[in-house]
Protein backbone atom coordinates (compact mmCIF):
# COMPACT_ATOMS: atom_id res chain seq x y z
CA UNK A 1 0.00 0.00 0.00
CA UNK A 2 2.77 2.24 0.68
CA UNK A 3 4.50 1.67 -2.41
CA UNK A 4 0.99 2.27 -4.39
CA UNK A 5 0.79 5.67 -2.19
CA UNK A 6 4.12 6.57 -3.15
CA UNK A 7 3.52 5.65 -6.84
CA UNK A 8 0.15 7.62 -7.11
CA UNK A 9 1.91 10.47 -5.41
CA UNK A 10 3.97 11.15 -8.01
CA UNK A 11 1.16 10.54 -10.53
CA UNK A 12 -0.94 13.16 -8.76
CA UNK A 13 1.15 15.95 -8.01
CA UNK A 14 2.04 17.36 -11.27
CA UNK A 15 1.02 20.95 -12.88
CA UNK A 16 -1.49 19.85 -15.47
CA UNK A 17 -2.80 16.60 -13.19
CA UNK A 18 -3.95 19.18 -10.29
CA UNK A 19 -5.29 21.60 -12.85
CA UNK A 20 -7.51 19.30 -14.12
CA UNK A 21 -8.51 18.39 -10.68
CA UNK A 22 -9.44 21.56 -9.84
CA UNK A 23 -10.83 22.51 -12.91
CA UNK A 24 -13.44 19.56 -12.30
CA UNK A 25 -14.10 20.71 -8.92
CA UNK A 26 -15.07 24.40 -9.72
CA UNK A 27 -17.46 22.66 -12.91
CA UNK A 28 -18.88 20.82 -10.08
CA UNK A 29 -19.83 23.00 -7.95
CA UNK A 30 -21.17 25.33 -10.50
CA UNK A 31 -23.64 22.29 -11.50
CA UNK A 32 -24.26 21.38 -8.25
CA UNK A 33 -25.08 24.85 -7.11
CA UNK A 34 -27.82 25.28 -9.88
CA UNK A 35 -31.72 22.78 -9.00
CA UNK A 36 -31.84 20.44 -12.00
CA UNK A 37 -27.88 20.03 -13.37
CA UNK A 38 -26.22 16.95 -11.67
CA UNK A 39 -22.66 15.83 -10.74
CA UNK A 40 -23.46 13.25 -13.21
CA UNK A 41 -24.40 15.85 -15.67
CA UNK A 42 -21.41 17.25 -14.88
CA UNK A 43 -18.93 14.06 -15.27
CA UNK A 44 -21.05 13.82 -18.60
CA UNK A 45 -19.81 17.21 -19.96
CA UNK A 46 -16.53 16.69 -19.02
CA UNK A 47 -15.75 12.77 -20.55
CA UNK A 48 -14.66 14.28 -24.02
CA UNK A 49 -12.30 17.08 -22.32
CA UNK A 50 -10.30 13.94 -20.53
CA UNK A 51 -9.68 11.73 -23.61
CA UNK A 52 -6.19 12.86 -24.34
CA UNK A 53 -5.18 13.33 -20.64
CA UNK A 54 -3.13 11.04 -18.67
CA UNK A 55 -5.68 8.27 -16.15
CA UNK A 56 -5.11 10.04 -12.98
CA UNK A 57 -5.31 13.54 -14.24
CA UNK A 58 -8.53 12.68 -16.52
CA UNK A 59 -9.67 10.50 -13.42
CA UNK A 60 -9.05 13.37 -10.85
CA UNK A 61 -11.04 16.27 -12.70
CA UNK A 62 -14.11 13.54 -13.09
CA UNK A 63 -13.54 13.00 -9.24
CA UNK A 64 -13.19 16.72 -8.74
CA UNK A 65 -16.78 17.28 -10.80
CA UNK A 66 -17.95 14.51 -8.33
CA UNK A 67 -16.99 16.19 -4.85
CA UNK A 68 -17.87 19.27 -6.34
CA UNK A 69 -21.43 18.80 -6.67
CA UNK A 70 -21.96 16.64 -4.05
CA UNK A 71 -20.86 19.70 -1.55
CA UNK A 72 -22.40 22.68 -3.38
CA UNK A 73 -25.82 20.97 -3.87
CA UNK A 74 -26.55 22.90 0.02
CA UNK A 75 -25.83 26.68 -1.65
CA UNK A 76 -29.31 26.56 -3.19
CA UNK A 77 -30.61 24.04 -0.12
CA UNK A 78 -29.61 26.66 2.60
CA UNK A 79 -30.03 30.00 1.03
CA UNK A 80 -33.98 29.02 -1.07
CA UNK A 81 -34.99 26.35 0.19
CA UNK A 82 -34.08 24.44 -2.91
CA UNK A 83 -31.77 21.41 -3.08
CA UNK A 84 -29.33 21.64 -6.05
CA UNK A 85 -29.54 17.70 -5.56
CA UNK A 86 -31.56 14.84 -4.23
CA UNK A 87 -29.00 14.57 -1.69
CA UNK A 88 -29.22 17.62 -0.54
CA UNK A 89 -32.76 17.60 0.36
CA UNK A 90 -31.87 16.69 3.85
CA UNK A 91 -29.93 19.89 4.50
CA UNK A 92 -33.09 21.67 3.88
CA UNK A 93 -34.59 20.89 7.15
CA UNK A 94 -32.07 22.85 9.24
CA UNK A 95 -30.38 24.96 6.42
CA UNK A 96 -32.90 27.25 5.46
CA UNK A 97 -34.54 27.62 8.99
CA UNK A 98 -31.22 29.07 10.12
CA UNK A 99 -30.82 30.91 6.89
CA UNK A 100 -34.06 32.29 7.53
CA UNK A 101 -33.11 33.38 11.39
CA UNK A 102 -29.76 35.65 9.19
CA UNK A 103 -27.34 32.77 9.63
CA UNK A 104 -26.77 31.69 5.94
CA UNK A 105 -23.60 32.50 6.04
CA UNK A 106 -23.11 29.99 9.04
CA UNK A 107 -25.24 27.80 7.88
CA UNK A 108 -23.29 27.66 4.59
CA UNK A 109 -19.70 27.55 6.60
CA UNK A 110 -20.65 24.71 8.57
CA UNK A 111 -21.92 23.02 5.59
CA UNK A 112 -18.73 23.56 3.85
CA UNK A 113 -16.57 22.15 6.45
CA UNK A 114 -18.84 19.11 7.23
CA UNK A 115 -19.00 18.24 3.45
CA UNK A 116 -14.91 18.60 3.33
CA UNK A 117 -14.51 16.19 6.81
CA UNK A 118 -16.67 13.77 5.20
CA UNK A 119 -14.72 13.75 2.03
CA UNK A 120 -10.99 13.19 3.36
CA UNK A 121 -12.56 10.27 6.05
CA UNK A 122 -14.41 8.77 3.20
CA UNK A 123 -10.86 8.89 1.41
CA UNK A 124 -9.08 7.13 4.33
CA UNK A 125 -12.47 4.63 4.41
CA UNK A 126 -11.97 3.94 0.51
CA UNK A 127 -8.31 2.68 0.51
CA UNK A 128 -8.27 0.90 3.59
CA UNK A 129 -11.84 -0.65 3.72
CA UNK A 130 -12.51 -1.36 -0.06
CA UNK A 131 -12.70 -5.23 -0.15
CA UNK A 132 -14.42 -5.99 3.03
CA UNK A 133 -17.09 -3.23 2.50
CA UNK A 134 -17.54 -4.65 -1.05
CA UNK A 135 -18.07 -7.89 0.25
CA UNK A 136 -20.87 -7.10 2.42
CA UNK A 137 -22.73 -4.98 -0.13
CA UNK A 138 -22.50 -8.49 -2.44
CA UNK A 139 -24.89 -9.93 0.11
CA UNK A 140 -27.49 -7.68 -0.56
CA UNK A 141 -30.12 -8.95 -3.04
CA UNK A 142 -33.89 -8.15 -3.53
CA UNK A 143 -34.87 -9.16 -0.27
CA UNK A 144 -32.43 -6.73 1.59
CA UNK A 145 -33.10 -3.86 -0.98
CA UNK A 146 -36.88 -4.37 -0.25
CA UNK A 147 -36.51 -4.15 3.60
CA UNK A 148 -33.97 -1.08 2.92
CA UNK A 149 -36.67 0.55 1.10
CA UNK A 150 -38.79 -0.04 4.33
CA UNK A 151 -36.14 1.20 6.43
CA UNK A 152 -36.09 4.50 4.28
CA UNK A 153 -40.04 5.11 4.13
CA UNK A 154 -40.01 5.30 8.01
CA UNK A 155 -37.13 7.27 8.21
CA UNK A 156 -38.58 9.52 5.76
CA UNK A 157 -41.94 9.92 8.03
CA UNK A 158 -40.23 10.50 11.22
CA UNK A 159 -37.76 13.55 9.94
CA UNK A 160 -40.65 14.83 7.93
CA UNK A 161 -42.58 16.86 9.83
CA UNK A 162 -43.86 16.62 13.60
CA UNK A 163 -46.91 14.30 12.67
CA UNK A 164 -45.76 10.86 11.97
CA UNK A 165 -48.98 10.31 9.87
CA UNK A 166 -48.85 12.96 7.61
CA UNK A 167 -45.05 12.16 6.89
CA UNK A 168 -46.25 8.45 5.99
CA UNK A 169 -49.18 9.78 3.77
CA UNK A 170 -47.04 12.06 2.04
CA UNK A 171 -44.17 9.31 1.25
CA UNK A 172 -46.84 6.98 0.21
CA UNK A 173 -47.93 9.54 -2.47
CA UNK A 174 -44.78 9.52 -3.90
CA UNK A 175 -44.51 5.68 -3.60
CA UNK A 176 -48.03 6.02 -5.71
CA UNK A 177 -46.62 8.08 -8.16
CA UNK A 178 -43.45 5.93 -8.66
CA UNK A 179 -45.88 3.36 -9.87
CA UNK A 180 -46.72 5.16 -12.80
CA UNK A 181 -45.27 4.13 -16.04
CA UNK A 182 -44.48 0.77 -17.37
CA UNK A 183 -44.45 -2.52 -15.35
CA UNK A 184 -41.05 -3.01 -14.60
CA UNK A 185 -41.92 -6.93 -14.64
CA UNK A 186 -44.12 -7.49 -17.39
CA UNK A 187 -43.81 -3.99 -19.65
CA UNK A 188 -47.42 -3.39 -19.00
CA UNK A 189 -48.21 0.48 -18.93
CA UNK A 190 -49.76 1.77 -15.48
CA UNK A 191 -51.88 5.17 -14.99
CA UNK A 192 -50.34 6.68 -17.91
CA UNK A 193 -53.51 7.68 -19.37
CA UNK A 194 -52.50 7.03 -22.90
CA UNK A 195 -49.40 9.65 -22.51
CA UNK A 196 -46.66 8.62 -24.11
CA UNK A 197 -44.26 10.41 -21.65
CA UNK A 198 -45.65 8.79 -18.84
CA UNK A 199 -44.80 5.30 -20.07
CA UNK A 200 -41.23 6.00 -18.62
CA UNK A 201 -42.59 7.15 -15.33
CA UNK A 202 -42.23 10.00 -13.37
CA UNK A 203 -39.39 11.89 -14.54
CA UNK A 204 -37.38 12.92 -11.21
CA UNK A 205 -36.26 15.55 -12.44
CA UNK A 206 -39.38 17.94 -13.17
CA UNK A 207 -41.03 16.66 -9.62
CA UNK A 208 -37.59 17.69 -7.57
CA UNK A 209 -37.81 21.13 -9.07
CA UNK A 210 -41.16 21.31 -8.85
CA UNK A 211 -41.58 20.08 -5.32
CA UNK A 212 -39.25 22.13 -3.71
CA UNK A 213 -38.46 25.18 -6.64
CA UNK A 214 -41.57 26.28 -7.87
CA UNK A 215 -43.39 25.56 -4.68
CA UNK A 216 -40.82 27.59 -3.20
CA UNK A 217 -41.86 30.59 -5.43
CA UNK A 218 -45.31 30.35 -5.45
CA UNK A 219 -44.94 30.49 -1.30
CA UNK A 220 -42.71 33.44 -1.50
CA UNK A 221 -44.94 34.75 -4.33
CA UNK A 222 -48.16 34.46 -2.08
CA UNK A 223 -46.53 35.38 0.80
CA UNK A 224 -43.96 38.36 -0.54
CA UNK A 225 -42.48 40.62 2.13
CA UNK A 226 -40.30 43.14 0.34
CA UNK A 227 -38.36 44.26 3.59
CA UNK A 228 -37.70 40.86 4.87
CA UNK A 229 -34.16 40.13 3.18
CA UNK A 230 -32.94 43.69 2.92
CA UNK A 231 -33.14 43.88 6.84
CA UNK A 232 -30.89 40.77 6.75
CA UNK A 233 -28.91 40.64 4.15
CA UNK A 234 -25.61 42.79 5.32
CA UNK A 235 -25.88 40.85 8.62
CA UNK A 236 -25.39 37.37 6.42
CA UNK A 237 -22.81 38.62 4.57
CA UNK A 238 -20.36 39.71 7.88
CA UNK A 239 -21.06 36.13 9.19
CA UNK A 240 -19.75 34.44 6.26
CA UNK A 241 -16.88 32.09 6.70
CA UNK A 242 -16.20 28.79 7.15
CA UNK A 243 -16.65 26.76 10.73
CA UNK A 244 -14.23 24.56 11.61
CA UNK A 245 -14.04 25.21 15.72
CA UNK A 246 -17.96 25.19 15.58
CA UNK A 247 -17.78 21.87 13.17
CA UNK A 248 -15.34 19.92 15.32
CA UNK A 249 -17.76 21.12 18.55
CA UNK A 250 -20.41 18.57 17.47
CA UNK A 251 -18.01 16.03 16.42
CA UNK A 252 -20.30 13.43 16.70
CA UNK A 253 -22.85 14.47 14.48
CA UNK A 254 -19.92 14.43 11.97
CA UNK A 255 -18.80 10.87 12.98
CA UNK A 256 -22.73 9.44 12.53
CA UNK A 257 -22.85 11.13 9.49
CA UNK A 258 -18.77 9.73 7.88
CA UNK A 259 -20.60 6.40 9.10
CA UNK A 260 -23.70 6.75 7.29
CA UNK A 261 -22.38 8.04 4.08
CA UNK A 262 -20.13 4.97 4.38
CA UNK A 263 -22.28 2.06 5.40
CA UNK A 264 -24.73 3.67 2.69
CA UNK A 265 -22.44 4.63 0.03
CA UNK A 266 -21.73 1.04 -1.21
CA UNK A 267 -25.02 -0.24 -1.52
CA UNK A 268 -25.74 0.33 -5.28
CA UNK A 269 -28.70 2.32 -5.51
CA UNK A 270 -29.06 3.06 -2.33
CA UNK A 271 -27.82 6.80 -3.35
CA UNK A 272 -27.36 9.94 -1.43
CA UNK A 273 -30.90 10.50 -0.08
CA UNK A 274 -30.96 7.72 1.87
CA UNK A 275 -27.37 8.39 3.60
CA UNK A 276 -28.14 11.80 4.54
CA UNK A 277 -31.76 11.10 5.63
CA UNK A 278 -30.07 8.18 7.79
CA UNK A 279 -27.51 10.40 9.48
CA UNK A 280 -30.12 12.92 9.84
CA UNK A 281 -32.36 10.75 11.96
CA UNK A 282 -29.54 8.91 13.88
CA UNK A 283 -27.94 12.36 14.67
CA UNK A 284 -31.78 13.45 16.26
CA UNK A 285 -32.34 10.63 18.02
CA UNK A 286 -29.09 10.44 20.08
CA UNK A 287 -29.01 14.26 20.67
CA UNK A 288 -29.90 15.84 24.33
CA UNK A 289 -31.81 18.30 22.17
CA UNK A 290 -34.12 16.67 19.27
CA UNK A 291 -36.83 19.52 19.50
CA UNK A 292 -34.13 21.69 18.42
CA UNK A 293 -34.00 19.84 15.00
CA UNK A 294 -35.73 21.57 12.08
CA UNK A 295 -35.27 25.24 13.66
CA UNK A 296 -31.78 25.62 12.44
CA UNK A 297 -29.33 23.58 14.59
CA UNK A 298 -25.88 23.21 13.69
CA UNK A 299 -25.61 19.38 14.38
CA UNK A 300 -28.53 18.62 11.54
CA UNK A 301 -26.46 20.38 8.93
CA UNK A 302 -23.22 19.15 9.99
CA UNK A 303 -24.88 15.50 10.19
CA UNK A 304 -26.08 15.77 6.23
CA UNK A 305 -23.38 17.27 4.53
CA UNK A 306 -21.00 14.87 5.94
CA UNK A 307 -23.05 12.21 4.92
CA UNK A 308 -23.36 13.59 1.61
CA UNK A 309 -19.98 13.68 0.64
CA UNK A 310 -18.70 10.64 2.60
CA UNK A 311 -21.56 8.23 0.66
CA UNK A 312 -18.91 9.82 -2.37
CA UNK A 313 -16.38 7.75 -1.15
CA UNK A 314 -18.15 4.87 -0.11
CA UNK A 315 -20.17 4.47 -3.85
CA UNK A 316 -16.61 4.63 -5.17
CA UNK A 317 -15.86 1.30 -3.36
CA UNK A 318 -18.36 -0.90 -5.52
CA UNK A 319 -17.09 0.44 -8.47
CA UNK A 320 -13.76 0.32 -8.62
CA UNK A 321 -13.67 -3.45 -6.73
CA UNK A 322 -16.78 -4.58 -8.55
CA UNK A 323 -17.14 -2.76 -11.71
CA UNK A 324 -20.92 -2.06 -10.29
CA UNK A 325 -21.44 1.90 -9.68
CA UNK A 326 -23.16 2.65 -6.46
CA UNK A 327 -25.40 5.30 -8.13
CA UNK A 328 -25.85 7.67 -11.17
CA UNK A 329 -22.98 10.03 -11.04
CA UNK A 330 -20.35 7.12 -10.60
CA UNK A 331 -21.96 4.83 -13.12
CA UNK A 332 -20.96 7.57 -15.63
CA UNK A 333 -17.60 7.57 -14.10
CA UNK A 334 -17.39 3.89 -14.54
CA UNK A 335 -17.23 4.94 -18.15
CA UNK A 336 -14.33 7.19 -17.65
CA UNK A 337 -12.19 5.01 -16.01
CA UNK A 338 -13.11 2.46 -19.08
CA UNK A 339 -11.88 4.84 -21.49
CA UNK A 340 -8.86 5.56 -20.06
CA UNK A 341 -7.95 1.53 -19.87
CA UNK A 342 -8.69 1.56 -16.03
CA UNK A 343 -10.65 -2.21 -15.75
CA UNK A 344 -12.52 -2.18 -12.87
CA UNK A 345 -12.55 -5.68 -10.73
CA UNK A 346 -11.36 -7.97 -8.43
CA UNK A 347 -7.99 -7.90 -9.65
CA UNK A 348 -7.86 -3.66 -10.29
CA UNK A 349 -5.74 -3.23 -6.78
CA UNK A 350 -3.09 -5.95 -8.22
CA UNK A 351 -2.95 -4.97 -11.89
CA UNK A 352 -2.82 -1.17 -11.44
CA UNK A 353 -2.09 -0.67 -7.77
CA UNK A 354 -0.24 2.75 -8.11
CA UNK A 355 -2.87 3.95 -10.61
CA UNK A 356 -6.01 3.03 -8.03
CA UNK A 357 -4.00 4.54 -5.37
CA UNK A 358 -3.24 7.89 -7.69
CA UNK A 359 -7.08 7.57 -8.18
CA UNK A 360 -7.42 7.86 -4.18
CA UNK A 361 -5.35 10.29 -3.39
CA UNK A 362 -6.53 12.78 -6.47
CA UNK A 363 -10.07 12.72 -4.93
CA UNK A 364 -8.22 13.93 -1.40
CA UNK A 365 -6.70 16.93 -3.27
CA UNK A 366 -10.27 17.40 -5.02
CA UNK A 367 -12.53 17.67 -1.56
CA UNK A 368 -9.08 20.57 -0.73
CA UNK A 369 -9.64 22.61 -4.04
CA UNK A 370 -13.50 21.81 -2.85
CA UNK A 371 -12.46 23.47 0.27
CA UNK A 372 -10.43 26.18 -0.97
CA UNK A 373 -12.87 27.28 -4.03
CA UNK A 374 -16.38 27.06 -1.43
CA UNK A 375 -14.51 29.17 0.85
CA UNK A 376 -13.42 31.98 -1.44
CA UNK A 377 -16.69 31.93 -2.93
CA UNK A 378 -19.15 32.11 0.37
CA UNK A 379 -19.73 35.66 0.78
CA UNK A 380 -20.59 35.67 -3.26
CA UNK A 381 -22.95 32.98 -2.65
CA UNK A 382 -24.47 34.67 0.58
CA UNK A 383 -25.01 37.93 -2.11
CA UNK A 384 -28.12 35.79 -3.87
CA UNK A 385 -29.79 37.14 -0.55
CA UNK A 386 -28.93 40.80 -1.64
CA UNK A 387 -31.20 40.14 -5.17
CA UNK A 388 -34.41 41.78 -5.01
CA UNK A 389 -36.91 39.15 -4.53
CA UNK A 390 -38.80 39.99 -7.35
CA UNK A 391 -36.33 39.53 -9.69
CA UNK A 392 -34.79 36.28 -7.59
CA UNK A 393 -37.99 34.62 -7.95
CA UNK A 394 -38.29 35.11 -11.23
CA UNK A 395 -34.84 33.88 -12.55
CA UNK A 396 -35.32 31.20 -10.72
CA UNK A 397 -38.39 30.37 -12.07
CA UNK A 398 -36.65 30.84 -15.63
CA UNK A 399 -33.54 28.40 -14.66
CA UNK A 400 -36.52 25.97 -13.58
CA UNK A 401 -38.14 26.10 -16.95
CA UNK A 402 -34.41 25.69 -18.58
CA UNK A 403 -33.47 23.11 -16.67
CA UNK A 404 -36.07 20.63 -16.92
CA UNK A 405 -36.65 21.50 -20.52
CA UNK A 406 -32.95 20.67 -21.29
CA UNK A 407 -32.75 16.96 -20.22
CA UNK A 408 -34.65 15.93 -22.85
CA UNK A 409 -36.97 18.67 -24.52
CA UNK A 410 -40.38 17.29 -23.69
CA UNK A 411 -42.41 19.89 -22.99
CA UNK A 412 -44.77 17.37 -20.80
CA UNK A 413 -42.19 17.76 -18.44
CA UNK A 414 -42.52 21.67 -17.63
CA UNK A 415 -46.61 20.93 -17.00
CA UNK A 416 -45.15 17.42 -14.74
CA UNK A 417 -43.18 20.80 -13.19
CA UNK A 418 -45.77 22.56 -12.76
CA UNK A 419 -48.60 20.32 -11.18
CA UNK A 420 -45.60 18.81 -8.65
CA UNK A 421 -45.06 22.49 -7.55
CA UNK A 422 -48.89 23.41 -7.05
CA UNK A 423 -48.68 19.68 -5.09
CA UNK A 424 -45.66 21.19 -2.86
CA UNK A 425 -47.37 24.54 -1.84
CA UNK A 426 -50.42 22.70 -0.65
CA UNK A 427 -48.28 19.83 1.22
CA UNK A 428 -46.11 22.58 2.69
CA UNK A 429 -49.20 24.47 3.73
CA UNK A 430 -50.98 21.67 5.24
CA UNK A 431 -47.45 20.80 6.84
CA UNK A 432 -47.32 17.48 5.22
CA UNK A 433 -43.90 18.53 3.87
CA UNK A 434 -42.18 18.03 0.27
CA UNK A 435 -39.22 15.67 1.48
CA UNK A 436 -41.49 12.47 1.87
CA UNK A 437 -42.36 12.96 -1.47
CA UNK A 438 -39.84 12.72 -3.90
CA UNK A 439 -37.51 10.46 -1.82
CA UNK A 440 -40.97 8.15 -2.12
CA UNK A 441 -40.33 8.43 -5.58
CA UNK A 442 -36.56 7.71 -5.21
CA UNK A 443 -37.24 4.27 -3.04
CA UNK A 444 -40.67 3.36 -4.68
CA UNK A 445 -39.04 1.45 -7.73
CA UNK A 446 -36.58 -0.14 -5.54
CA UNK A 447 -39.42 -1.39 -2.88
CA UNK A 448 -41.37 -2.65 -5.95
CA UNK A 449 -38.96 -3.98 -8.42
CA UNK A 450 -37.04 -6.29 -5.56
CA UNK A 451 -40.28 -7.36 -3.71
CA UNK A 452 -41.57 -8.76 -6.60
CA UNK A 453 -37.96 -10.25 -7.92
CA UNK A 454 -37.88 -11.25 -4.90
CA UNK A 455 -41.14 -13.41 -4.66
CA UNK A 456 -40.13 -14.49 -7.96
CA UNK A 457 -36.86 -16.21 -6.91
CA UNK A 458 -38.52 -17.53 -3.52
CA UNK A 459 -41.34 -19.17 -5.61
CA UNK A 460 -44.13 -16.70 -3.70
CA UNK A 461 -43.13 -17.44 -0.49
CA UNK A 462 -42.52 -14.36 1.88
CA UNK A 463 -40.64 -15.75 4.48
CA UNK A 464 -37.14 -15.16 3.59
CA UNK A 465 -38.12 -11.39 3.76
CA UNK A 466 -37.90 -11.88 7.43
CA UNK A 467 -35.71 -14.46 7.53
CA UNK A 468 -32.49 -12.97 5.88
CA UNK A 469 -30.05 -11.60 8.25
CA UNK A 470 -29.51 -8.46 6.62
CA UNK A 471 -33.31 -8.23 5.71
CA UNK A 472 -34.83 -9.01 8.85
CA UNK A 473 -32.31 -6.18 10.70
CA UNK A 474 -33.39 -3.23 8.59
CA UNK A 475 -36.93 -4.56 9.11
CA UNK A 476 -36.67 -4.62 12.90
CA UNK A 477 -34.76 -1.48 12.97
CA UNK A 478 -37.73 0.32 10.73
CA UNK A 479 -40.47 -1.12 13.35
CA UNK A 480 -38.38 -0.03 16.29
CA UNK A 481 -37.77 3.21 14.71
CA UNK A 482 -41.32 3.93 14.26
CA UNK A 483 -42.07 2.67 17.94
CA UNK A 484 -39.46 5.06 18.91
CA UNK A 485 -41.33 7.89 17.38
CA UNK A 486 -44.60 7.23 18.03
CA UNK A 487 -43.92 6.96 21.72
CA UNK A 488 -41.65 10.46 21.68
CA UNK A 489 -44.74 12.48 19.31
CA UNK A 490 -47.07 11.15 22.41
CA UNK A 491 -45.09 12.07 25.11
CA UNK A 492 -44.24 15.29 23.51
CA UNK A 493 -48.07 15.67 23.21
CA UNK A 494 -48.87 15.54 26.95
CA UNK A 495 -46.09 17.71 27.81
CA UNK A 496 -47.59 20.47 25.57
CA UNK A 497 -51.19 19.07 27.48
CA UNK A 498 -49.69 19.28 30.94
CA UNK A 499 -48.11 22.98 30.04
CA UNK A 500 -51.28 23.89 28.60
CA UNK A 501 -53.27 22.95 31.87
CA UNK A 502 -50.88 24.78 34.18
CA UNK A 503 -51.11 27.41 32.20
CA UNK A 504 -55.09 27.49 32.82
């Protein structure tokens, strides 16, 4: 390993290699940054630039793309309300609140350092844990992807919102709406009412940016106070900086959220939503202060964003071991690494040893130029907040439109848009919330498509659903979970009870 460090070392720290890198990493976050362009859209772009380059230097700007987008996906999150990506959605519970209380610009620094922590220890994770980690996301087959899908739903209800019931009825709308399109068994179409672009499904796309965009605008729209941001604007702008002390204070929301990321992060398909919504919970639950959770408190951000860009890492592991990406973004990297003559496999860490290990340590240098270009740039991103709303609203609005047109130019999309958005500002106003929604959406297919694989390979019989190891753990964990939280919403209701009749 040493020898493979050493090797890569010298690989990696050359002119035009950590140009590239950094390159990639300012691409990436300018993708990341804006609702509806992806780090894989970003990898995408960037595949022709790095056919002529050398593997670790065309490698390292792909990797750079990758940690950028994964960190600046909470710009948009914190300061709008807006997720750049469907990993971000997470940081929206405690981001915006405490941008909304003049913190963005600490909301954003803590963000910035959390996301950098869990890059370097998903680093360290990825070259010293690859094979075993591998190995256990092998054992995972439709049985253990259904009961993950469980474990998701619940954990999707209980950070939702403070009913537990509305959190499950909004998830199961999006688990409803994932069902639309053609049978992913038999090719039969489903509730596509003879609309051709339904017979792919719900596009996620056009319902993320609807959800939380262009719900977003139509709230601040309805609900427009012109002397709301000017009041707090210059106060955002002095707090603007990056929080390492504060960070390393709530060290173990950090540490649950490196572990999530990297538990998660090799589970293909498991994806980024799921890791952050996991170290969101986990973080709550174990904290002296859960009621403090969705008002702006530093441990929920800290929690996500590490998550977010430690699941990096950890969906790295599967695909340079196994050849088998752990989610969108590194399945188009898979393709990279195939055109530059980089085999992905068993026998990668043999064959190529000081190439993987240049590989490792050019995604380290990425998450510093992450670092280095989120910090020069946080009191420009904290000047969105100085925009007239107005105008804000409606260039965001216009990058909404642009955005979803440009994935495929369907114009059934923008009305998909459109109706998810008039959905959101009626679930946020009924505080059902947007979140159980579209990661309903995200975990419906994978719920479906394994349960019914799954019943499939076990001839119809159900019992190795709760049989399995693995299975049967994230099932018990979901039940005890919701337990957990129905017993804390009822105690929490006769305190407020008891308060209320001292009160009389």
């Amino acid at each position: 390993m040493i020898s493979g460090y050493l090797d890569g070392l010298g690989m990696v720290l050359q002119l035009g290699t950590l140009l590239a890198i950094a390159g990639g990493t300012l691409l990436g976050i300018i993708m990341g940054s804006l609702p509806g362009l992806t780090s894989a859209m970003a990898i995408a772009l960037l595949l022709p630039v790095t056919f002529g380059m050398p593997p670790v230097a065309g490698v390292g700007m792909l990797l750079g793309a990758l940690c950028g987008a994964g960190a600046s996906g909470s710009i948009p999150a914190i300061l709008l309300n807006i997720p750049g990506t469907p990993s971000s959605v997470a940081t929206t519970f405690d981001g915006y609140p405490m941008a909304k209380k003049g913190e963005a610009g600490r909301a954003l620094g803590l963000a910035i350092v959390a996301s950098f922590f869990g890059g370097v220890a998903s680093m360290i994770i990825l070259s010293l844990l690859a094979p075993p980690i591998a190995e256990f996301a092998l054992r995972f087959g439709p049985a253990e992807y259904f009961s993950l899908s469980i474990f998701g739903l619940v954990i999707i209800a209980s950070v939702a919102g403070k009913s537990l019931l509305k959190g499950l009825i909004a998830g199961l709308i999006g688990f409803f709406a994932s069902t639309i399109g053609t049978d992913p068994i038999t090719g039969v179409g489903r509730f596509t009412f003879n609309e051709l672009s339904l017979l792919t499904g719900i596009n996620l796309l056009p319902a993320l940016i609807g959800l939380f965009a262009v719900s977003q605008v139509l709230k601040d729209t309805l609900e427009y106070d012109p002397h709301e941001r000017v009041k707090e604007s210059t106060h955002r702008i002095d707090i603007a900086r990056p929080r390492f002390l504060e960070t390393l204070r709530h060290w173990k929301a950090v540490v649950t959220g490196v572990l999530s990321g990297s538990v998660v992060g090799p589970v293909p398909g498991a994806g980024g939503s799921i890791a952050s919504l996991v170290a969101y919970d986990q973080t709550r639950r174990f904290s002296k202060s859960p009621d403090k959770f969705g008002t702006g408190y530093a441990p929920g951000i800290i929690s996500v964003e590490s998550a977010n860009n430690a699941l990096l890492g950890g969906a790295l592991i599967p695909t340079l071991a196994l050849g088998i990406p752990g989610e969108a973004a590194t399945a188009v990297l898979l393709g990279g690494l195939m055109i530059q003559g980089i085999t992905p496999g068993p026998l990668l860490f043999d064959d190529q040893g000081g190439m993987v290990y240049g590989i490792f340590l050019a995604y380290l240098v990425a998450n510093f130029f992450m670092l280095l270009i989120m910090c020069l740039g946080i009191k420009l991103f904290i000047r969105v907040l100085t925009v007239p709303r107005k105008q804000l609203l409606a260039t965001i609005l216009v990058f909404c439109f642009i955005g979803v047109y440009g994935v495929d130019g369907d114009v059934f999309n923008l009305y998909l848009m459109l109706g998810f958005g008039v959905l959101g500002y009626f679930l946020n106003r009924y505080d059902f919330g947007t979140a159980p929604v579209i990661l309903g959406l995200i975990l419906g297919p994978i719920a479906e498509s394994n349960l019914r694989r799954g019943l499939q390979s076990f001839q119809g019989d159900w019992t190795p659903f709760f049989t399995r190891p693995i299975s049967v753990t994230f099932l018990v964990i979901a039940i005890g979970l919701l337990a957990l939280t129905l017993w804390q919403n009822y105690r929490a209701g006769k305190q407020v009870s008891a308060s209320q009749g001292s009160g009389v």
